[in-house]
PDB file of N, CA and C in Angstrom:
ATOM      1  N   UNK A   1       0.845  -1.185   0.000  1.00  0.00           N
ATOM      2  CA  UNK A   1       0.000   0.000   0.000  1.00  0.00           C
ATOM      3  C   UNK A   1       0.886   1.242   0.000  1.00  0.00           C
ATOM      4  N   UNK A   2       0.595   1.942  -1.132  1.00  0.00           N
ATOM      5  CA  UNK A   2       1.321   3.216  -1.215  1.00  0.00           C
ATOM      6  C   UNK A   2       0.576   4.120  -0.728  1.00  0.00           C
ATOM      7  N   UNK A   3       1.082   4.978   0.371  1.00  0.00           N
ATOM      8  CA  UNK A   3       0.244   6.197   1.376  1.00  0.00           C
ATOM      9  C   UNK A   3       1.041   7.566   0.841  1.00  0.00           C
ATOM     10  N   UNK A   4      -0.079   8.441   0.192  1.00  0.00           N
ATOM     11  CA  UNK A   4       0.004   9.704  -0.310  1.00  0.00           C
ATOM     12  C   UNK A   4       0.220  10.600   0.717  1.00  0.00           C
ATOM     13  N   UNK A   5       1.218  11.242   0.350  1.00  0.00           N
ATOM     14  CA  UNK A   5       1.252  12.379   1.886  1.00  0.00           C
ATOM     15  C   UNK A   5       2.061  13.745   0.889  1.00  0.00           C
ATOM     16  N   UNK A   6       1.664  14.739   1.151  1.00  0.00           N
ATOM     17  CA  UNK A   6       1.612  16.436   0.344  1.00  0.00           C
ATOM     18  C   UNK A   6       3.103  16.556   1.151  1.00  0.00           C
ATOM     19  N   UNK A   7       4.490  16.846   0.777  1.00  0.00           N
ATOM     20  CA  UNK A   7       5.517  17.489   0.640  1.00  0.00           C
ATOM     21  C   UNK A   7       5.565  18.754   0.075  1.00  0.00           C
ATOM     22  N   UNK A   8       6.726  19.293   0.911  1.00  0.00           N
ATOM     23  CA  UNK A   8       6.679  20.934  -0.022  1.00  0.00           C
ATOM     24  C   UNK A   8       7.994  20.784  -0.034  1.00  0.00           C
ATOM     25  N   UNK A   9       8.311  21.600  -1.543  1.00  0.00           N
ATOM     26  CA  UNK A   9      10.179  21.476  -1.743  1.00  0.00           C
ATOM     27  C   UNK A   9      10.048  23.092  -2.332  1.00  0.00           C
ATOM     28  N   UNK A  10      11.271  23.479  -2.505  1.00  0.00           N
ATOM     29  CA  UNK A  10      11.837  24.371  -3.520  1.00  0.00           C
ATOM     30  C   UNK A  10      11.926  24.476  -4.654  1.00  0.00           C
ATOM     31  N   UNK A  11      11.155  25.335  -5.606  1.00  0.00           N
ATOM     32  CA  UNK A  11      10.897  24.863  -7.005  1.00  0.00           C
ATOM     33  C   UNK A  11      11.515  26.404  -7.433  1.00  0.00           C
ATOM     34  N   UNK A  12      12.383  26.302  -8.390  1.00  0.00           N
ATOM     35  CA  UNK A  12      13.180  27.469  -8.898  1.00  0.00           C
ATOM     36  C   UNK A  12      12.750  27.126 -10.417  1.00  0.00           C
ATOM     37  N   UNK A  13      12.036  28.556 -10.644  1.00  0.00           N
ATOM     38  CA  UNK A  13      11.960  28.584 -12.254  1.00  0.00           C
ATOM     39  C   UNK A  13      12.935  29.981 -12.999  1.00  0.00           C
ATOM     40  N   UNK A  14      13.524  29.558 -14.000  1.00  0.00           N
ATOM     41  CA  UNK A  14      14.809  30.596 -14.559  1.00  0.00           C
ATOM     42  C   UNK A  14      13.953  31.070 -16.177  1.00  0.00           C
ATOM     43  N   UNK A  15      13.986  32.098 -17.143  1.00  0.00           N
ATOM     44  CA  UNK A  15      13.125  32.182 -18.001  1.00  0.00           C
ATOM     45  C   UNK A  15      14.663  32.038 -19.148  1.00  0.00           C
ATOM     46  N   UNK A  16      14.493  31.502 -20.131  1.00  0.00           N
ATOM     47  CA  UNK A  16      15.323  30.860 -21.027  1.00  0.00           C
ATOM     48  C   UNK A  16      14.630  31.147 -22.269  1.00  0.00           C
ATOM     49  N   UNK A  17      14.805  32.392 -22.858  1.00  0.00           N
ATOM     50  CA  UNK A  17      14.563  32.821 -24.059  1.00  0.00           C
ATOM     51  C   UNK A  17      12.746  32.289 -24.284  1.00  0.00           C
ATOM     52  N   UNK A  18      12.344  31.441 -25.390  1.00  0.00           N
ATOM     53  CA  UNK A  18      10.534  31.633 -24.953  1.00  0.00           C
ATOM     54  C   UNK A  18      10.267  30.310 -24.071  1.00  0.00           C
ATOM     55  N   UNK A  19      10.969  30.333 -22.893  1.00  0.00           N
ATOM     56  CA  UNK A  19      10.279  28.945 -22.671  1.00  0.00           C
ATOM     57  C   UNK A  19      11.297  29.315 -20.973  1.00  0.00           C
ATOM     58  N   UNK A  20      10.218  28.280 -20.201  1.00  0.00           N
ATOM     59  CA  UNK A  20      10.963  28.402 -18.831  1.00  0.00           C
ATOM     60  C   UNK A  20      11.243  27.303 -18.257  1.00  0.00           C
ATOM     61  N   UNK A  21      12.399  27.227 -17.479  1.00  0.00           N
ATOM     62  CA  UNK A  21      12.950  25.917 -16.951  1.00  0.00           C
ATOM     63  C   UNK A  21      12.638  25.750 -15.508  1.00  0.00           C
ATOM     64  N   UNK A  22      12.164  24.816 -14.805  1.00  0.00           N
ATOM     65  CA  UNK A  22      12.155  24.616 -13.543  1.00  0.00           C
ATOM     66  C   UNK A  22      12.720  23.236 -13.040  1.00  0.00           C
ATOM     67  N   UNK A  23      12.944  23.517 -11.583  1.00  0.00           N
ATOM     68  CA  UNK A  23      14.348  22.445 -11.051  1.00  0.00           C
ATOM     69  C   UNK A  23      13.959  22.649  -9.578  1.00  0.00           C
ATOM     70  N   UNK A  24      14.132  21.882  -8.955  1.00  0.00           N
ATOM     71  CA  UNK A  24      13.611  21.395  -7.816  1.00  0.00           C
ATOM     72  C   UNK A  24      15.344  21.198  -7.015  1.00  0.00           C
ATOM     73  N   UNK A  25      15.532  22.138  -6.117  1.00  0.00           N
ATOM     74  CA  UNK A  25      16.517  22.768  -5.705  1.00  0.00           C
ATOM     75  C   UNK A  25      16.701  20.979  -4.758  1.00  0.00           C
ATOM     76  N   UNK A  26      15.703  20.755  -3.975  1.00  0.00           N
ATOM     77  CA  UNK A  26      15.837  19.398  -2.865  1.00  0.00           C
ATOM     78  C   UNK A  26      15.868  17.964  -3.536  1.00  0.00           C
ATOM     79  N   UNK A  27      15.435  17.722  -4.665  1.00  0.00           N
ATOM     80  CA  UNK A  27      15.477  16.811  -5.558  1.00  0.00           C
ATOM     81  C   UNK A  27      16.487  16.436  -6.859  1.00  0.00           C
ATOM     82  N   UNK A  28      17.525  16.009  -6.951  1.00  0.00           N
ATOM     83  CA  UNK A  28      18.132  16.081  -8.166  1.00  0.00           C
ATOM     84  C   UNK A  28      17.304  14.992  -8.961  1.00  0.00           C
ATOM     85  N   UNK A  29      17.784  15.535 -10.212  1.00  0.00           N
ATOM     86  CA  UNK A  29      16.632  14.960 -11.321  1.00  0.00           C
ATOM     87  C   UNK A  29      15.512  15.328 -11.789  1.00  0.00           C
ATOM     88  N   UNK A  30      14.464  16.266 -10.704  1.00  0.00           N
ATOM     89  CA  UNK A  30      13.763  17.060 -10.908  1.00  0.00           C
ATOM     90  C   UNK A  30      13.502  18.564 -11.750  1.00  0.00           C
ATOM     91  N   UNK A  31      13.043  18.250 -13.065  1.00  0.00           N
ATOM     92  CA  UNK A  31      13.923  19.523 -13.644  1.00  0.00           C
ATOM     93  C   UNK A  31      12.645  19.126 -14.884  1.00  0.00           C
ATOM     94  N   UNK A  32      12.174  20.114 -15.583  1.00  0.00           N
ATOM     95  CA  UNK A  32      11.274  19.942 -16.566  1.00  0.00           C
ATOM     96  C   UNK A  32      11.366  21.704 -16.880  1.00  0.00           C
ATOM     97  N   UNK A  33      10.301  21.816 -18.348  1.00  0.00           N
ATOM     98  CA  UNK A  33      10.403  22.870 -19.103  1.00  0.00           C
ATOM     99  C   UNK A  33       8.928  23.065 -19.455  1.00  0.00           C
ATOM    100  N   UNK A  34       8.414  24.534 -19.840  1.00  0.00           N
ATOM    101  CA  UNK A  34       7.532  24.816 -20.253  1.00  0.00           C
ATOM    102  C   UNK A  34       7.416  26.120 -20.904  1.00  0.00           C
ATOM    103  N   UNK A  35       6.088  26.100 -21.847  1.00  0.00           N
ATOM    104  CA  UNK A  35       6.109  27.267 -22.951  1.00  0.00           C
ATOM    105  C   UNK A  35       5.724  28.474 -21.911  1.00  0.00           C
ATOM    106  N   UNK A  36       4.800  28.246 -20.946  1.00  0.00           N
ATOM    107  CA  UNK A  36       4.355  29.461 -19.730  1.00  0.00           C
ATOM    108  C   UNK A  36       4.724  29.018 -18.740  1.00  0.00           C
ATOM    109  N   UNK A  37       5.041  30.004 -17.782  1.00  0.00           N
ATOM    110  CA  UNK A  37       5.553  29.638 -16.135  1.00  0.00           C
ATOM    111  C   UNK A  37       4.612  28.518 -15.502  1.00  0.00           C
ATOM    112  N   UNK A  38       2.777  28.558 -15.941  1.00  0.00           N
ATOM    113  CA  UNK A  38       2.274  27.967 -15.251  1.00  0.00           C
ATOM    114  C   UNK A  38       2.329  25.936 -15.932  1.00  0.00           C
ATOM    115  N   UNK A  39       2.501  26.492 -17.773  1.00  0.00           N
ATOM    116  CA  UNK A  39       3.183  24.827 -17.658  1.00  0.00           C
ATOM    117  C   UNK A  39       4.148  24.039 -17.332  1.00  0.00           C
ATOM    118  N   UNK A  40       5.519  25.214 -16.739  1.00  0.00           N
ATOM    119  CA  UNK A  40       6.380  24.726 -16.302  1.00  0.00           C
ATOM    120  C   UNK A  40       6.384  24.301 -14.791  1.00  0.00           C
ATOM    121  N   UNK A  41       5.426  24.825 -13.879  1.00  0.00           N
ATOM    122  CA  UNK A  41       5.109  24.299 -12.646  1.00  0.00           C
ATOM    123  C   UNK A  41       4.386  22.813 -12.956  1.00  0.00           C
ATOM    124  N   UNK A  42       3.364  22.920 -13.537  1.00  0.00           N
ATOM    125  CA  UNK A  42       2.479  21.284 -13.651  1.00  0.00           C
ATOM    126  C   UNK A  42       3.669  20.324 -14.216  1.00  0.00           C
ATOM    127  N   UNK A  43       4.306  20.663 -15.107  1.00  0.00           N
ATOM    128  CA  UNK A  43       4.955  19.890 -15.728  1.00  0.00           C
ATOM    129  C   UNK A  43       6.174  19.602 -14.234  1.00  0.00           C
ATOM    130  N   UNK A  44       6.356  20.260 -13.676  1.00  0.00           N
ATOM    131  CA  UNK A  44       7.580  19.827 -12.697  1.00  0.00           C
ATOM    132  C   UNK A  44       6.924  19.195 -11.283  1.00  0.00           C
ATOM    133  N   UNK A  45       5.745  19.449 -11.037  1.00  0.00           N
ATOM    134  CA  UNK A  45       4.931  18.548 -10.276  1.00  0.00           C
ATOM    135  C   UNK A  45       5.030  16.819 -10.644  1.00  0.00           C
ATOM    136  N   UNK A  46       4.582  16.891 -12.138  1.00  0.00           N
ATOM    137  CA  UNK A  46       4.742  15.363 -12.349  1.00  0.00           C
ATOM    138  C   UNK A  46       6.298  14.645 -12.920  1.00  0.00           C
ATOM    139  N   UNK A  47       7.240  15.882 -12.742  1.00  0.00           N
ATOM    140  CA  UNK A  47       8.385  15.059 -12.184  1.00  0.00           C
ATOM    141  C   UNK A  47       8.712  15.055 -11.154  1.00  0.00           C
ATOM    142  N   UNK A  48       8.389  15.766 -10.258  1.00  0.00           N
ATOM    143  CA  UNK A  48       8.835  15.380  -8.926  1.00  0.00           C
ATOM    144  C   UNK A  48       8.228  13.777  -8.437  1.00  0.00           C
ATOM    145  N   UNK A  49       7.225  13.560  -8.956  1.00  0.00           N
ATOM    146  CA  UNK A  49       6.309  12.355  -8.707  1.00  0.00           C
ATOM    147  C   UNK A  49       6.631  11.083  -9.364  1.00  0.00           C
ATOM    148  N   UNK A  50       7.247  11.409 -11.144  1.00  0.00           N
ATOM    149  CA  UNK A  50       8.012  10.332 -11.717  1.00  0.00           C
ATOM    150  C   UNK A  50       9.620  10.096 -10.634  1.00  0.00           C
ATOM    151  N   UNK A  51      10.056  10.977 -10.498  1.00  0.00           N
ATOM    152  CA  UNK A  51      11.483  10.880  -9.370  1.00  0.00           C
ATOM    153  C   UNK A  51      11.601   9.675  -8.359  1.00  0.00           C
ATOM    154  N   UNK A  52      10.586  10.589  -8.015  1.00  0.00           N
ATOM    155  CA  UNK A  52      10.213   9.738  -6.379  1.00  0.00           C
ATOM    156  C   UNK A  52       9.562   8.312  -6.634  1.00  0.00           C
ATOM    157  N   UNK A  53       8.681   8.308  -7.755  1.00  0.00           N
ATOM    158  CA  UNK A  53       8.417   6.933  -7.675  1.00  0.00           C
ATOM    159  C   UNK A  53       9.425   5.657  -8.391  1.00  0.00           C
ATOM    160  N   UNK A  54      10.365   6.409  -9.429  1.00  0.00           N
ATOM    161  CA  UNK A  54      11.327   6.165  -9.839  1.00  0.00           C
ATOM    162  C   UNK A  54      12.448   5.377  -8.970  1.00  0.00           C
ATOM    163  N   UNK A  55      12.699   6.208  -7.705  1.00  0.00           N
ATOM    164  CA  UNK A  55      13.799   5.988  -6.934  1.00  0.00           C
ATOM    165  C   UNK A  55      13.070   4.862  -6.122  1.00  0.00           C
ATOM    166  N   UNK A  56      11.948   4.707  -5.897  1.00  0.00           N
ATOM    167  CA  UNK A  56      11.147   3.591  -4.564  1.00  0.00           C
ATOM    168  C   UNK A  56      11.129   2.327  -5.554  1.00  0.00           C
ATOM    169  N   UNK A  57      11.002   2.164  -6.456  1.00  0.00           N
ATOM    170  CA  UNK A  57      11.142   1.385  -7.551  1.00  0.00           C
ATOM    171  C   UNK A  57      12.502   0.600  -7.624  1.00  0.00           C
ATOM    172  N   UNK A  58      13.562   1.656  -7.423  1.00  0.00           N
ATOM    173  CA  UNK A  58      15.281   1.116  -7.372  1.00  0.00           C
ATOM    174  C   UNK A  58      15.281   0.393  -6.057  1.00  0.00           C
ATOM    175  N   UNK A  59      14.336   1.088  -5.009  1.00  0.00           N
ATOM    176  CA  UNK A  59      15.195   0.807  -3.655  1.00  0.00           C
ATOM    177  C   UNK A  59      14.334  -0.382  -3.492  1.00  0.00           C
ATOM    178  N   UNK A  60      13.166  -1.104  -3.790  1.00  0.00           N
ATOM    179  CA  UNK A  60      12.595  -2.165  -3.620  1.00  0.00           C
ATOM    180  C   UNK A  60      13.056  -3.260  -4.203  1.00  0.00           C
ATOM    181  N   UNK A  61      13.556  -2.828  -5.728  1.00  0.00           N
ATOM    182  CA  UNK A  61      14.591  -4.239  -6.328  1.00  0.00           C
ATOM    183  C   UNK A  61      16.029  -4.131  -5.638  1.00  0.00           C
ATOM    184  N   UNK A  62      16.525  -3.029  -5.312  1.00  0.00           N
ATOM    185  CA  UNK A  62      17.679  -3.172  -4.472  1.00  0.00           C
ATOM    186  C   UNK A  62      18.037  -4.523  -2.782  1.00  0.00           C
ATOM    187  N   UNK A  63      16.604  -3.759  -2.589  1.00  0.00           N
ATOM    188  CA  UNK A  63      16.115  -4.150  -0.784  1.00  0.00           C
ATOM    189  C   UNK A  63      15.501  -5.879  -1.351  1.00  0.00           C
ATOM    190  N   UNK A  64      15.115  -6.266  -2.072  1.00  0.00           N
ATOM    191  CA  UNK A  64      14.061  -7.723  -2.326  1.00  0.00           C
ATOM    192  C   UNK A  64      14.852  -8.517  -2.413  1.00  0.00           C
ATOM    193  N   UNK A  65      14.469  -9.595  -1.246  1.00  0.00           N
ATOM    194  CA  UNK A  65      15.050 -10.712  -0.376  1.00  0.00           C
ATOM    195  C   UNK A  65      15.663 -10.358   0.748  1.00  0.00           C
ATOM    196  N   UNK A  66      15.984  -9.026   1.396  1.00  0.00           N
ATOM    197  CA  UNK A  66      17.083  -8.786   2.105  1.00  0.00           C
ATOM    198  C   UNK A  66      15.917  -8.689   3.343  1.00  0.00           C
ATOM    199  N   UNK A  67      16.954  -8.516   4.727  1.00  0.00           N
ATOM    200  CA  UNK A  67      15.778  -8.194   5.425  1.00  0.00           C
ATOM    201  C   UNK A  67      16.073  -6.812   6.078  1.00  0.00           C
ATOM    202  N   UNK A  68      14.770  -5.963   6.373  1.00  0.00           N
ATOM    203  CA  UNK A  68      14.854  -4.387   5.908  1.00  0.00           C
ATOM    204  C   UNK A  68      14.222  -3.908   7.200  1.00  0.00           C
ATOM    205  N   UNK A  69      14.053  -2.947   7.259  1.00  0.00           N
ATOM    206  CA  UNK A  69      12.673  -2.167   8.085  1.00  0.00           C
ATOM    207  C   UNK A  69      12.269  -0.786   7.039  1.00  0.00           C
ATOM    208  N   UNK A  70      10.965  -0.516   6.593  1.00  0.00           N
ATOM    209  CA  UNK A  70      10.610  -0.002   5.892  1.00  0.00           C
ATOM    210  C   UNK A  70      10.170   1.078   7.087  1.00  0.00           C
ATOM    211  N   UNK A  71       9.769   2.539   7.386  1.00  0.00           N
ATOM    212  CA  UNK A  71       9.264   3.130   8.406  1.00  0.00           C
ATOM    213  C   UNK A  71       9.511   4.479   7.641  1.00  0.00           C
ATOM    214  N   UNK A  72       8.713   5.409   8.160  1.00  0.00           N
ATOM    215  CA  UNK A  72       8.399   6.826   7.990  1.00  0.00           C
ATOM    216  C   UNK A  72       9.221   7.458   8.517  1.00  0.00           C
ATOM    217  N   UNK A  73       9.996   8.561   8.055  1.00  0.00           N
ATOM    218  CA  UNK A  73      10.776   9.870   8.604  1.00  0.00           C
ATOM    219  C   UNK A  73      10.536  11.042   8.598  1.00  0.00           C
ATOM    220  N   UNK A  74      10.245  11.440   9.436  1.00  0.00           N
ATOM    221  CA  UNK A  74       9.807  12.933   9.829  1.00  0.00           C
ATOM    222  C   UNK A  74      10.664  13.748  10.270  1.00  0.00           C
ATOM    223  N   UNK A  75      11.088  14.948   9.065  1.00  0.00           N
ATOM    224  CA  UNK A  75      12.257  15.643   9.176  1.00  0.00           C
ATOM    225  C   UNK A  75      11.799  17.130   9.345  1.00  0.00           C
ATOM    226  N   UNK A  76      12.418  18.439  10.431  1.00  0.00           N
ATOM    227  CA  UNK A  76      11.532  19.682  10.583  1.00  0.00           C
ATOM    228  C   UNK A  76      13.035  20.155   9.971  1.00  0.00           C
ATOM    229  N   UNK A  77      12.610  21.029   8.971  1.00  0.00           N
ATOM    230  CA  UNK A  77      14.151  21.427   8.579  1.00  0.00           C
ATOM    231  C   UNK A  77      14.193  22.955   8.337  1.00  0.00           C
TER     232      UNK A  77
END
């Protein structure tokens, strides 16, 4: 069971001649483009989401067979 929970990161958008780039300052890999500022936010929403599900994907074929503790971290930063 995958449990949805709302994160907030740092989203830096830079304007690059007609089109704008955004990058996710806490995430590497996170980084997408758009023709308006506001498609370059949606569009970097659903990479932050390909990322993350990307990386849980590595760490489950990494972790399978081994024995693990899977648990929640709660970081105030």
């Amino acid at each position: 069971m995958v449990r949805l929970m709302e994160s907030k990161f740092t989203a830096i958008f830079e304007k690059d001649g007609d089109v704008w780039i955004g990058y996710v300052e806490e995430i590497p890999g996170a980084n997408t483009q758009g023709k308006t500022l506001e498609e370059a936010r949606e569009n970097l929403k659903e990479a932050v989401v390909l990322v993350i599900e990307a990386n849980r994907k590595l760490v489950e074929r990494d972790v399978e067979g081994k024995e693990v503790i899977k648990e929640e971290l709660a970081v105030a930063i």
